[in-house]
Protein backbone atom coordinates (compact mmCIF):
# COMPACT_ATOMS: atom_id res chain seq x y z
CA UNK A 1 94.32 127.22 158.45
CA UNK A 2 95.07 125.40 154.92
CA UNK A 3 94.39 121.72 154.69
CA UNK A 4 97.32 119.53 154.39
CA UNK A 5 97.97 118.70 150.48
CA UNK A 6 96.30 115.07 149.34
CA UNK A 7 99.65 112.84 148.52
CA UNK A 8 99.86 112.08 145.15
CA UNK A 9 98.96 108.45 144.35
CA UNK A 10 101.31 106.14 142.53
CA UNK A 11 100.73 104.83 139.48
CA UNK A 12 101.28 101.08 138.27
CA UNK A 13 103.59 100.91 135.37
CA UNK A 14 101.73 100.90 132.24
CA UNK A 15 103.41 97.34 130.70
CA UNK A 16 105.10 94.64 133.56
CA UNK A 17 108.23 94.75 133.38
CA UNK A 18 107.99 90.68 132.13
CA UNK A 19 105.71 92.17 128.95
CA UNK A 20 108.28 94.64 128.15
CA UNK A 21 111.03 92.67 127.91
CA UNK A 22 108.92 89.96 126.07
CA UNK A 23 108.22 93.09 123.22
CA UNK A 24 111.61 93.90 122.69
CA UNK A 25 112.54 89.83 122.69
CA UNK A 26 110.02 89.80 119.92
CA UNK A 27 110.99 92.99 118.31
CA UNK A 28 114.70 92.14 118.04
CA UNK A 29 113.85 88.55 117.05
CA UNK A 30 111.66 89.98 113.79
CA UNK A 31 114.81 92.09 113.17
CA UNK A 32 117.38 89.84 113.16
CA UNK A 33 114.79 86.88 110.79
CA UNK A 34 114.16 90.08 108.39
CA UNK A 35 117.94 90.36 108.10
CA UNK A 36 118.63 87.24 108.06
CA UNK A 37 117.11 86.91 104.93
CA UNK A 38 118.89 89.46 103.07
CA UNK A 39 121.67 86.75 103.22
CA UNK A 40 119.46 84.36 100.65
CA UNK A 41 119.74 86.35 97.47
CA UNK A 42 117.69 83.70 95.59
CA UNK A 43 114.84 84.70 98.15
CA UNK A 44 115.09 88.63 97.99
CA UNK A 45 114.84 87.97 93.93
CA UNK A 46 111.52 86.06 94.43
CA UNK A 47 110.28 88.58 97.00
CA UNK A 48 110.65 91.24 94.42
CA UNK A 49 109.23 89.68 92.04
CA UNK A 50 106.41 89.21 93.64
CA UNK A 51 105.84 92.82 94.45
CA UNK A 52 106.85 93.90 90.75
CA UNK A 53 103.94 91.79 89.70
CA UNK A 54 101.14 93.52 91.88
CA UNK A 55 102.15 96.52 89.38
């Protein structure tokens, strides 16, 4: 006579559902300030020029 199979356990998610959404809030946040700068020219010329001069 076979043993009856153990039942899997359940696992916790790995990330709350309340620190997931909090990542993407941040993650689309960062997004949208990064693009929001493309829309000061005067700022994307001083951001390359500072990367030009570490060359």
């Amino acid at each position: 006579m076979q043993a009856a199979p153990e039942p899997i356990p359940h696992r916790a998610p790995a990330l709350p559902l309340v620190w997931r959404v909090l990542a993407w809030v941040v993650a689309i946040g960062a997004c949208l300030a990064v693009f929001a700068m493309y829309t000061a020219p005067e700022f994307m010329v001083m951001l390359a020029d500072q990367v030009w001069s570490c060359f």
